[in-house]
N, C-alpha and C. Protein backbone atom coordinates (compact mmCIF):
# COMPACT_ATOMS: atom_id res chain seq x y z
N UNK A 1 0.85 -1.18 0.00
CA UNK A 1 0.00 0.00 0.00
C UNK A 1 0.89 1.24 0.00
N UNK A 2 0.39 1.99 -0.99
CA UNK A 2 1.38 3.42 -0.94
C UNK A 2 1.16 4.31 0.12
N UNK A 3 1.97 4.99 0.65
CA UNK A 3 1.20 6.08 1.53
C UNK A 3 0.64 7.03 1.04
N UNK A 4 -0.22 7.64 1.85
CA UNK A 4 -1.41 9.14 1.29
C UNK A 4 -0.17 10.33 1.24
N UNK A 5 -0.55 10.29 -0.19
CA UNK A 5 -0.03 11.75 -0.85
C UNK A 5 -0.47 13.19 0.14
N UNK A 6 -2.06 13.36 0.28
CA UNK A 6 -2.41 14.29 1.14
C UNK A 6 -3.16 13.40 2.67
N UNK A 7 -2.95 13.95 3.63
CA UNK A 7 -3.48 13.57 4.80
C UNK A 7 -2.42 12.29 5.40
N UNK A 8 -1.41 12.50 5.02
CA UNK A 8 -0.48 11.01 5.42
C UNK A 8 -0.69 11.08 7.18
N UNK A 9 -0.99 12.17 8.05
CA UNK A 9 -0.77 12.38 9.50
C UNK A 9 -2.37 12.58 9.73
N UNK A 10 -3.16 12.69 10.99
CA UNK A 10 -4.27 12.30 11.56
C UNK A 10 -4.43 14.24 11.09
N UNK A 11 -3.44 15.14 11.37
CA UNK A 11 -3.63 16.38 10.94
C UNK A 11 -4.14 16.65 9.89
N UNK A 12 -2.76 16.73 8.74
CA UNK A 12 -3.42 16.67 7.45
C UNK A 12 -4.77 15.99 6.43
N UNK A 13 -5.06 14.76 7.08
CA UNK A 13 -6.51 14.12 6.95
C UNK A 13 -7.55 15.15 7.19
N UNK A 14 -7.36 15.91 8.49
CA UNK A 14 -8.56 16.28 9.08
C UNK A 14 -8.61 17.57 7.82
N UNK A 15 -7.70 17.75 7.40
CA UNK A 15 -8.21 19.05 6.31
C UNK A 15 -8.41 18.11 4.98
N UNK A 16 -8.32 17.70 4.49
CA UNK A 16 -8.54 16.70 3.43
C UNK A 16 -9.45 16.51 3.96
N UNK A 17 -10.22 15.96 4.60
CA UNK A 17 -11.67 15.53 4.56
C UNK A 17 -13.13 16.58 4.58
N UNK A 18 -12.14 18.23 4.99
CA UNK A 18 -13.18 19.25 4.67
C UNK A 18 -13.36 19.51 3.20
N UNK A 19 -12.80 19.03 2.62
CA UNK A 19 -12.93 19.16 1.11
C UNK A 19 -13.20 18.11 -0.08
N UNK A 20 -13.24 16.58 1.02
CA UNK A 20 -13.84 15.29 0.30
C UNK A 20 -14.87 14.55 0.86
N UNK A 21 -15.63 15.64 1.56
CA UNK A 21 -17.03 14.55 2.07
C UNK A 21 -17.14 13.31 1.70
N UNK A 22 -17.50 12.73 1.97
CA UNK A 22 -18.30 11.16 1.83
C UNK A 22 -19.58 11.17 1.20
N UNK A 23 -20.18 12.09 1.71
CA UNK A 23 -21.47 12.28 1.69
C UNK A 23 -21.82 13.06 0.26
N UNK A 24 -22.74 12.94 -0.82
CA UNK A 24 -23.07 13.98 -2.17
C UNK A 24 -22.24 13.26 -3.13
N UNK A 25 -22.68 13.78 -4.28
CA UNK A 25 -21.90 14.14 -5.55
C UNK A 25 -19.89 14.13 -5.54
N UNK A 26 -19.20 13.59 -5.83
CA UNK A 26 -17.82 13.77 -5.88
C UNK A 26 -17.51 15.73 -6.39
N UNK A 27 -16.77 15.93 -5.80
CA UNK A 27 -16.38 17.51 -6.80
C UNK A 27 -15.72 16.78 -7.86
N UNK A 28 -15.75 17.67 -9.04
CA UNK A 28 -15.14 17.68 -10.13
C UNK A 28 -13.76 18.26 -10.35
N UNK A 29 -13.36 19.54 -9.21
CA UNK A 29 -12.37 19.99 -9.79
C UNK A 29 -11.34 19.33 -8.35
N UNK A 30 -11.45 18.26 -7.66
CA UNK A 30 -10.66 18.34 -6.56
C UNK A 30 -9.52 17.53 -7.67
N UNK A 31 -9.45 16.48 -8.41
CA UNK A 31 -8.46 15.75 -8.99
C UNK A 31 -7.44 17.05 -9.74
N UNK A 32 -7.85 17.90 -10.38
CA UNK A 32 -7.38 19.29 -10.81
C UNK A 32 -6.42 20.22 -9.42
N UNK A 33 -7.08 20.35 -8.30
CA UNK A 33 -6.53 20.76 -7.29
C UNK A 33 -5.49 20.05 -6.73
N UNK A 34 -6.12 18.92 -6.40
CA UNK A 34 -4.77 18.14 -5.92
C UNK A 34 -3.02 17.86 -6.90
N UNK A 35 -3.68 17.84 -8.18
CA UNK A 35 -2.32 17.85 -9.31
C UNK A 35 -1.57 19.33 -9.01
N UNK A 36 -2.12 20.72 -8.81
CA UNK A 36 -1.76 21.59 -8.70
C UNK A 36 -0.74 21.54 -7.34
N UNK A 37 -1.31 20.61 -6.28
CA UNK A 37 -0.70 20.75 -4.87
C UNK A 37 0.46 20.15 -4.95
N UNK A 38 0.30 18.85 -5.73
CA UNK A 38 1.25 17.67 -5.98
C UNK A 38 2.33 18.32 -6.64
N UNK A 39 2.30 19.30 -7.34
CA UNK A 39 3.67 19.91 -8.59
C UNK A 39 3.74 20.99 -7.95
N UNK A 40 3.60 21.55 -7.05
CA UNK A 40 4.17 22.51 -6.28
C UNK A 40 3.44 23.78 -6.93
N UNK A 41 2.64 24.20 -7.61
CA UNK A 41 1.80 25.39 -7.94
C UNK A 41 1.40 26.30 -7.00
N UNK A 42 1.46 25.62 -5.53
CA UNK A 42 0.92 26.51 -4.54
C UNK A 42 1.60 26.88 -3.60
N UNK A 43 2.28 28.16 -3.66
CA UNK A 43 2.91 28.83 -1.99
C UNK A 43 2.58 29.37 -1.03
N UNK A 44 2.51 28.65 -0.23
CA UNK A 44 1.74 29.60 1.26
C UNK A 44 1.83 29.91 2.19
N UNK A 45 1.13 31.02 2.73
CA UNK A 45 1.79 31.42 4.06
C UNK A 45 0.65 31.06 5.16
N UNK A 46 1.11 31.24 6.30
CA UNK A 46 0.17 30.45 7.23
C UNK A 46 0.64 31.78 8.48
N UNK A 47 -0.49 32.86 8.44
CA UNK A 47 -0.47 33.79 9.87
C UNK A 47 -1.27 32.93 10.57
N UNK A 48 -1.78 34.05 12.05
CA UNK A 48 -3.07 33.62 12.86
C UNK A 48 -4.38 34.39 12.05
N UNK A 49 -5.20 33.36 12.13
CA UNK A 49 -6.20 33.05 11.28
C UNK A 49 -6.35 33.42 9.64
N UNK A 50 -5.07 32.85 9.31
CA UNK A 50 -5.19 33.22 8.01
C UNK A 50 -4.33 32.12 6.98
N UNK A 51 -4.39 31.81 6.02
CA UNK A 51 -3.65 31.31 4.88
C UNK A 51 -4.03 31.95 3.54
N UNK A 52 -2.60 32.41 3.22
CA UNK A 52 -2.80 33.05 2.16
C UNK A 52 -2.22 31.73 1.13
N UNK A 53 -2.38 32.12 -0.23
CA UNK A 53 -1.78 31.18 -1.28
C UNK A 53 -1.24 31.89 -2.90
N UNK A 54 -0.77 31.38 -3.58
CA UNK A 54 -0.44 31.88 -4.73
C UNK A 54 -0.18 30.93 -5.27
N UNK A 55 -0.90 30.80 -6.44
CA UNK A 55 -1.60 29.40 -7.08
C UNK A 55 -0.96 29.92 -8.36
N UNK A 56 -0.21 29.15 -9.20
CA UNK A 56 0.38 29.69 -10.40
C UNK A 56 -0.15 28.37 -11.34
N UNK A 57 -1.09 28.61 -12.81
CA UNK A 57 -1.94 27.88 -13.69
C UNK A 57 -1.34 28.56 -14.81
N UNK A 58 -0.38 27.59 -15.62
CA UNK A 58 -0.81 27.78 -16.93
C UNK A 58 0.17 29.38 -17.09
N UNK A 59 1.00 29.47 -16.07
CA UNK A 59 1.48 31.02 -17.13
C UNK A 59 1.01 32.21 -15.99
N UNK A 60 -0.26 31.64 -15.30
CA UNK A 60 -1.22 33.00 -14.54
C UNK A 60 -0.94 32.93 -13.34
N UNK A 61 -1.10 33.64 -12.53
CA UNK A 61 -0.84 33.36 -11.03
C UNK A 61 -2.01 34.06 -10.20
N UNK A 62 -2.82 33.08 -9.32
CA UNK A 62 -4.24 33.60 -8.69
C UNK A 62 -4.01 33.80 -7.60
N UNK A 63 -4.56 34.54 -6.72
CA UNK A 63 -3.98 34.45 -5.41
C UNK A 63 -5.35 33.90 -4.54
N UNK A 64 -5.05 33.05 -3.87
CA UNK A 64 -6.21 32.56 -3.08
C UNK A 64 -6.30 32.63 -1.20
N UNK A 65 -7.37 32.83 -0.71
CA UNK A 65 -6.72 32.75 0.54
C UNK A 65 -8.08 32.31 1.64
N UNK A 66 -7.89 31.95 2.58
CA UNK A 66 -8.94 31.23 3.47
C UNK A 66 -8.85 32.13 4.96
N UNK A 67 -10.04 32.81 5.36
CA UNK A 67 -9.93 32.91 7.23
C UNK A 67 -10.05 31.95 7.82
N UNK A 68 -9.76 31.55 8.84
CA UNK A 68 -10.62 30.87 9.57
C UNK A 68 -10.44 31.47 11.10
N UNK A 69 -11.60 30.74 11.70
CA UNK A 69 -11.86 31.13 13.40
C UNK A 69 -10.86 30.86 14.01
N UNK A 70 -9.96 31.90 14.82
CA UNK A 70 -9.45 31.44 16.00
C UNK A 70 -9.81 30.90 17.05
N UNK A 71 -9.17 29.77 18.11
CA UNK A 71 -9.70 29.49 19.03
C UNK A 71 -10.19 30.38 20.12
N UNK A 72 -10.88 30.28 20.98
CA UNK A 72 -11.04 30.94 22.15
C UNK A 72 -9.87 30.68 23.09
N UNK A 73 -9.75 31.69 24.03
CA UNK A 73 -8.78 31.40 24.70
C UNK A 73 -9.01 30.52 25.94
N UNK A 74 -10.00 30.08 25.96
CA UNK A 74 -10.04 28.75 26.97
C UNK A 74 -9.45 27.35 25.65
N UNK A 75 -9.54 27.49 24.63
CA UNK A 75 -9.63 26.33 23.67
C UNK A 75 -7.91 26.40 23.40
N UNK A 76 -7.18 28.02 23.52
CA UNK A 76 -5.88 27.65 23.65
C UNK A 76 -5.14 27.57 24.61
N UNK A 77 -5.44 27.79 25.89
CA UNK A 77 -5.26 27.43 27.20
C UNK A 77 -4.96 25.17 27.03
N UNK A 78 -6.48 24.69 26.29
CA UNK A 78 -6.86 23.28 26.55
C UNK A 78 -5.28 22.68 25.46
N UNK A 79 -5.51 23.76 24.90
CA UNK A 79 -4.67 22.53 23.59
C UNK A 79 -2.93 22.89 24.19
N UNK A 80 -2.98 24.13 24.91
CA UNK A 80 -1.17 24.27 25.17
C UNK A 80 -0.69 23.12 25.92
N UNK A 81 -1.90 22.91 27.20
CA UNK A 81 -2.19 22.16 28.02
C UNK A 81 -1.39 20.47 27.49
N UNK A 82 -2.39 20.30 26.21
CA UNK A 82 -2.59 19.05 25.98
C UNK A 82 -1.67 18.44 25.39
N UNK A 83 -0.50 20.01 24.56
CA UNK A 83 0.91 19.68 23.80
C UNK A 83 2.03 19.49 24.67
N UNK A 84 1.84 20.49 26.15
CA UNK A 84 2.76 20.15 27.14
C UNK A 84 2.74 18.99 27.70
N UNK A 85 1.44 17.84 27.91
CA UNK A 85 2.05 16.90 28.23
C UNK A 85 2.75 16.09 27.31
N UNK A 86 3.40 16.52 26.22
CA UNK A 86 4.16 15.73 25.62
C UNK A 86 5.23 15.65 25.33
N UNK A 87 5.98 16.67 26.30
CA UNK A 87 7.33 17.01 26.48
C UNK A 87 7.63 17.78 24.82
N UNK A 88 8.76 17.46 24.47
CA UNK A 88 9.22 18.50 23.04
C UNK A 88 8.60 18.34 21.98
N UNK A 89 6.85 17.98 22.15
CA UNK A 89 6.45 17.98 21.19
C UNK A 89 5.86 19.54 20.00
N UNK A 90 6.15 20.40 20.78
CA UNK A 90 6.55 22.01 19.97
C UNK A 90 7.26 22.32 19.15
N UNK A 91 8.63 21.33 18.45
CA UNK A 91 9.31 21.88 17.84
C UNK A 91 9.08 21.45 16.68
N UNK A 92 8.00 21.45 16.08
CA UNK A 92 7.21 21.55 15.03
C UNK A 92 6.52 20.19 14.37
N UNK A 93 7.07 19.09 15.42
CA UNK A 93 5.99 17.98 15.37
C UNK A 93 5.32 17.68 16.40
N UNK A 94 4.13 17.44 16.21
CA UNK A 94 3.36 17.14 17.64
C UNK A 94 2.84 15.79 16.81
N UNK A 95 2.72 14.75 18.06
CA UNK A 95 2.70 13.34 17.90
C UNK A 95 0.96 12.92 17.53
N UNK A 96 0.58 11.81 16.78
CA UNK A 96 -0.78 11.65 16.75
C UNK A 96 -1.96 11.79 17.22
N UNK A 97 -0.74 11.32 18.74
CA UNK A 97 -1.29 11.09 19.90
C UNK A 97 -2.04 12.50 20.50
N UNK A 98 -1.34 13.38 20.21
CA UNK A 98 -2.35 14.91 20.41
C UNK A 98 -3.49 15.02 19.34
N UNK A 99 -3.66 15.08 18.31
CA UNK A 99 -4.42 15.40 17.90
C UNK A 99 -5.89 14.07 17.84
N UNK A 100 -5.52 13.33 18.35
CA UNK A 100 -6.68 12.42 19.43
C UNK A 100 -7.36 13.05 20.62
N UNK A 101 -6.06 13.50 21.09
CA UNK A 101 -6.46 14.52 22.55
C UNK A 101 -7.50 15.50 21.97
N UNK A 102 -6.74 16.17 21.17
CA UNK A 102 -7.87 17.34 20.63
C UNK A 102 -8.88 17.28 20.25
N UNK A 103 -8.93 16.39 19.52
CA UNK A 103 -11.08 15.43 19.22
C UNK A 103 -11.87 15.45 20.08
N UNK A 104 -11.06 14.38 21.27
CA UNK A 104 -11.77 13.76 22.40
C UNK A 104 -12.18 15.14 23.44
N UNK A 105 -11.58 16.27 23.43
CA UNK A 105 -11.45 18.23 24.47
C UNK A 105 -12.49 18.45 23.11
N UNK A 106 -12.69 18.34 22.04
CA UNK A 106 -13.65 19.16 21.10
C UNK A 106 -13.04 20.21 20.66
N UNK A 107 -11.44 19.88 20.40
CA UNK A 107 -10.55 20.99 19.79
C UNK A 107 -10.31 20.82 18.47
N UNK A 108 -11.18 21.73 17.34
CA UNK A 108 -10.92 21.34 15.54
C UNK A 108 -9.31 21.81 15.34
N UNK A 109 -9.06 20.72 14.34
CA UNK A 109 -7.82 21.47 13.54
C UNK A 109 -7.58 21.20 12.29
N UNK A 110 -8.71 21.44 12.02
CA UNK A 110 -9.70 21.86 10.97
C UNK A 110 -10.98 22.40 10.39
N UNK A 111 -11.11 23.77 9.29
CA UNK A 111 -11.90 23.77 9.26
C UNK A 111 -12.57 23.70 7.51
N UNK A 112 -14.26 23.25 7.53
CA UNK A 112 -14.87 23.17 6.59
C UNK A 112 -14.50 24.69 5.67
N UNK A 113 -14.67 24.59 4.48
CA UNK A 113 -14.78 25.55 3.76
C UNK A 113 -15.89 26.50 3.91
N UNK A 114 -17.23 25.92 4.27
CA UNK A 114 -18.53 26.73 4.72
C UNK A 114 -18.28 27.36 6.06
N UNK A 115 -17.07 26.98 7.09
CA UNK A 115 -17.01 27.50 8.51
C UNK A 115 -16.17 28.63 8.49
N UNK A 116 -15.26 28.71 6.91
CA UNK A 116 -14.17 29.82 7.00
C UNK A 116 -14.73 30.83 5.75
N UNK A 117 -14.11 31.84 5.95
CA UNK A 117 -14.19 33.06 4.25
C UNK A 117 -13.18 32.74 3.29
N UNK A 118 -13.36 31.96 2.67
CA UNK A 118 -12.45 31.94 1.60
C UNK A 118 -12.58 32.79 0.02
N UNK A 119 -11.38 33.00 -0.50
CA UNK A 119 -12.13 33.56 -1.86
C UNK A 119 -10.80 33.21 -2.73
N UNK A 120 -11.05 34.21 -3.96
CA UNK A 120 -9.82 33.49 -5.10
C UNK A 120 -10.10 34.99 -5.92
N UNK A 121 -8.57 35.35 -6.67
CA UNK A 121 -9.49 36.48 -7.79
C UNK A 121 -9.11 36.37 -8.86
N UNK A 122 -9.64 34.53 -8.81
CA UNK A 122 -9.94 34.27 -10.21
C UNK A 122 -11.45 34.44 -10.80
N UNK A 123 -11.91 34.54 -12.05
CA UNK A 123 -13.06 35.11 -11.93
C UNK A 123 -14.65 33.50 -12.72
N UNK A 124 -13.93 32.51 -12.14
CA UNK A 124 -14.86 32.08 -11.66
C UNK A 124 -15.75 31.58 -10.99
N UNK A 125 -16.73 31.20 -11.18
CA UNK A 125 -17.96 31.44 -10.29
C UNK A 125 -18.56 30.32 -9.75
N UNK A 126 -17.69 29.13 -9.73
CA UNK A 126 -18.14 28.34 -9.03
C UNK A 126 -17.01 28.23 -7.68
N UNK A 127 -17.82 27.92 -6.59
CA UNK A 127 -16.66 28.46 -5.35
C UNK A 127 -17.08 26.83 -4.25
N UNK A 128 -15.77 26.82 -3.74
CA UNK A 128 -14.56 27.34 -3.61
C UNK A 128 -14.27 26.67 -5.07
N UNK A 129 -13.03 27.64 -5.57
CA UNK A 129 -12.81 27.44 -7.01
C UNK A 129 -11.07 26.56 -7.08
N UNK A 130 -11.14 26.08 -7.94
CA UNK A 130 -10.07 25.33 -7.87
C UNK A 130 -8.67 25.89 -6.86
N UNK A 131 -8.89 27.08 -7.17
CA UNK A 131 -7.45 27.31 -6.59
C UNK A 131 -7.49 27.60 -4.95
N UNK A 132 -8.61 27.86 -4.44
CA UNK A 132 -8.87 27.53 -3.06
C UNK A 132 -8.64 26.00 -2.17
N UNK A 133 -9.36 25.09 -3.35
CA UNK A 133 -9.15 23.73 -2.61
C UNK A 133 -7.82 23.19 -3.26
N UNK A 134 -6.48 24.17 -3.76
CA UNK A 134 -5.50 23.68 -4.30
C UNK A 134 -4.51 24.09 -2.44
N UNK A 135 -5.16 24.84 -2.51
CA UNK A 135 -4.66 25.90 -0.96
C UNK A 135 -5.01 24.58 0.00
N UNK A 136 -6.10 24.01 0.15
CA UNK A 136 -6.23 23.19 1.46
C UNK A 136 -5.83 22.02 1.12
N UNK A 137 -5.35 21.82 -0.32
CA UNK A 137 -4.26 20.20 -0.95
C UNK A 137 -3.08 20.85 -0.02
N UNK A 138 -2.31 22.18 -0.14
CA UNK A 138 -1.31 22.48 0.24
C UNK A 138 -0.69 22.55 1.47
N UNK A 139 -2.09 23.27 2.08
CA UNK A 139 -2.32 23.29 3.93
C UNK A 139 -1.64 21.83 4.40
N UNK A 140 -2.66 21.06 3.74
CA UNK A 140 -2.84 19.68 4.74
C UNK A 140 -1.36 19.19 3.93
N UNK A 141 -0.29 19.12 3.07
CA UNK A 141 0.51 18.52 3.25
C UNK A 141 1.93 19.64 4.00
N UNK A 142 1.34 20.62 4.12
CA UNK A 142 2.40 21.42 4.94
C UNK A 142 1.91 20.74 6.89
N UNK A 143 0.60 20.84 7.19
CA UNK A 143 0.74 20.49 8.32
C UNK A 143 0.91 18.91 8.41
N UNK A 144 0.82 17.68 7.27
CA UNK A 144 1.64 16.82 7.58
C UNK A 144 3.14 16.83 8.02
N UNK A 145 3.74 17.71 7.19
CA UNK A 145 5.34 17.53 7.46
C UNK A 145 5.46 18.58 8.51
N UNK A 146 4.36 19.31 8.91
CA UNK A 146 4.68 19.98 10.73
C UNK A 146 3.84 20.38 10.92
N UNK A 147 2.98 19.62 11.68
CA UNK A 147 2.04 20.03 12.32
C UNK A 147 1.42 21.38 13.53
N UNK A 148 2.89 21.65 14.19
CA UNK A 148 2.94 22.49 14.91
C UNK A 148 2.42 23.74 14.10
N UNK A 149 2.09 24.16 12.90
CA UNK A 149 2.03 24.93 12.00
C UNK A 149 0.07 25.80 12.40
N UNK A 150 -0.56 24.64 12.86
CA UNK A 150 -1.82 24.93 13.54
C UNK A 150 -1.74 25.50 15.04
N UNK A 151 -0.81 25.41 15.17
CA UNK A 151 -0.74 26.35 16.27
C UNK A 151 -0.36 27.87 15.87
N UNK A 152 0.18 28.22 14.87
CA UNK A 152 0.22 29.59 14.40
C UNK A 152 -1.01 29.94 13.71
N UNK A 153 -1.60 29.24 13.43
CA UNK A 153 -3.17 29.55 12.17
C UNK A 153 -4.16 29.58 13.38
N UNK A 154 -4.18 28.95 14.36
CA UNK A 154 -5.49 29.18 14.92
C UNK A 154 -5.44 29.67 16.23
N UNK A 155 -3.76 30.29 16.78
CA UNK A 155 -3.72 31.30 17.61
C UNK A 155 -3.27 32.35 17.29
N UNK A 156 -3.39 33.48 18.20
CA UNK A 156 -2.69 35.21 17.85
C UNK A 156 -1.40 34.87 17.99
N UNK A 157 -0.57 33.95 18.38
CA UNK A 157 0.70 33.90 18.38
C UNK A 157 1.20 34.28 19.73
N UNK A 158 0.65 35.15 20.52
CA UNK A 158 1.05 35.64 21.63
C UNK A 158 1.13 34.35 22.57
N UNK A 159 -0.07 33.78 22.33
CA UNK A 159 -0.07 32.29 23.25
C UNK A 159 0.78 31.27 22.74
N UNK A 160 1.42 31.14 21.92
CA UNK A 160 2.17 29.79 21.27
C UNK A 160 3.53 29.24 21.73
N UNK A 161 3.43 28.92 22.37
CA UNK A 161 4.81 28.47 22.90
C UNK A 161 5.90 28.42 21.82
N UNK A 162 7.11 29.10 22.56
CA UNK A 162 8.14 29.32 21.54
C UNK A 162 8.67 27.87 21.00
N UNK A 163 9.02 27.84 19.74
CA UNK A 163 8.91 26.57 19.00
C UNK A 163 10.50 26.93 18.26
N UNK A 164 11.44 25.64 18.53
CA UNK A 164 12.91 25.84 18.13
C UNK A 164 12.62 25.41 16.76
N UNK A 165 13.90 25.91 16.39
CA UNK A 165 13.75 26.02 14.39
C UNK A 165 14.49 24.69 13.80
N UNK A 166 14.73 24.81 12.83
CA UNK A 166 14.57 22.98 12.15
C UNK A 166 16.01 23.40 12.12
N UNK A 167 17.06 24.43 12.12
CA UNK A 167 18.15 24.46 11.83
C UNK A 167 19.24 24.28 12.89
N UNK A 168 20.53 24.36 12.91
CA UNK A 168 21.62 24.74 13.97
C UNK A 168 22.57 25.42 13.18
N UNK A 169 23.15 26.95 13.25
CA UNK A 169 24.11 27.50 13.14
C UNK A 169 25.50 26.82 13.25
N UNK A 170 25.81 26.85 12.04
CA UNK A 170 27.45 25.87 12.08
C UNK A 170 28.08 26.80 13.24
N UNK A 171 28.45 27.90 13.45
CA UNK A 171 29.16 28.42 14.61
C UNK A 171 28.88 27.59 15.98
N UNK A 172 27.47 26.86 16.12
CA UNK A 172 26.92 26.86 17.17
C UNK A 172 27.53 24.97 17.76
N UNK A 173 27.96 24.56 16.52
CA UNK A 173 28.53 22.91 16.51
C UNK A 173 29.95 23.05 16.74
N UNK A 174 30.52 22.45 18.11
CA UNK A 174 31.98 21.94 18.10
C UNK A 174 32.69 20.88 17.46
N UNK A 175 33.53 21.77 16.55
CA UNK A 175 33.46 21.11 15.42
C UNK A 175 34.94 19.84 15.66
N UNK A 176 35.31 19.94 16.82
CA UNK A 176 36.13 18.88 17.61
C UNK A 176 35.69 17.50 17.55
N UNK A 177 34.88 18.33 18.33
CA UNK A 177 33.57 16.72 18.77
C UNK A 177 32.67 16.44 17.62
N UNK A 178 32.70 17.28 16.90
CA UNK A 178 31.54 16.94 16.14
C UNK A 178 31.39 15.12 15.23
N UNK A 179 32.15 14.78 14.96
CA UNK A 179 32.41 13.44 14.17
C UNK A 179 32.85 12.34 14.86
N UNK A 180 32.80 12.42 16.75
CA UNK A 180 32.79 11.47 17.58
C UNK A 180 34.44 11.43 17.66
N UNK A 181 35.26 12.47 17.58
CA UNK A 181 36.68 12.18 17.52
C UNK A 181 37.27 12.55 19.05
């Protein structure tokens, strides 16, 4: 079995599934969206309550972008709560095992396209339009490979526990020790 292209983590699923119900008619343009996500067409940025995107088709470049609700601050109080018991799970992976926690507290980390404002200024008229659900192909494989990333989208940031960076400054490695010598 191959692994899932989008939603490979319990995170990224949960946004993949605001955009593939079970339930109705299949969309038509999600196989279109997802090729766009898959070849890299979409760059994005991820503030508090916001993702912006820039969707490049064909030569054109659309810009697309989604609100969504911030938590309340009892809901980011529950979830800081729920990442601290997991020791270093802040530095930009948090384990499955939280976002179970967060189901079971009634904490989304995700939302439907009908729960957020999304738009596109591309000018057509069926919505969300391709390049919106190319944005939540993109979301959900950015918060697969770090999940901690929902903690900047659905708080002001002020609450987020400081989160160490994926890098180390060569100055910062002894370069003695470094090769076990």
């Amino acid at each position: 079995m191959t692994p899932a292209e989008f939603g490979a983590t319990p995170w990224g699923r949960a946004w993949v599934r605001t955009v593939e119900p079970t339930t109705g008619p299949p969309n038509t343009l999600l196989p279109r969206a997802r090729s766009l996500a898959r070849n890299h067409a979409v760059t994005l940025s991820v503030t508090a309550g916001r993702v912006d995107a820039t969707v490049a088709v064909t030569g054109t470049t659309h810009r697309a972008h989604l609100h969504v609700p911030l938590w309340t601050e009892q809901t980011v109080e529950a979830a800081l709560r729920l990442v601290a018991g997991h020791g270093d799970a802040v530095a930009g992976d948090l384990p499955d095992a939280v976002e179970a926690e967060f189901r079971r507290h009634g904490i989304a980390v995700a939302v439907r396209p009908d729960e957020c404002t999304s738009g596109c200024d591309c000018r057509t008229r069926r919505r969300p339009c391709v390049h919106v659900l190319a944005t939540v192909y993109a979301l959900a494989q950015c918060v697969d490979e770090r999940p901690a990333v929902l903690l900047d989208l659905f708080t002001s940031g002020a609450a987020t526990p400081a989160r160490s960076t994926d890098w180390i400054a060569l100055t910062d490695l002894d370069a003695a020790h470094f090769y076990g010598t």
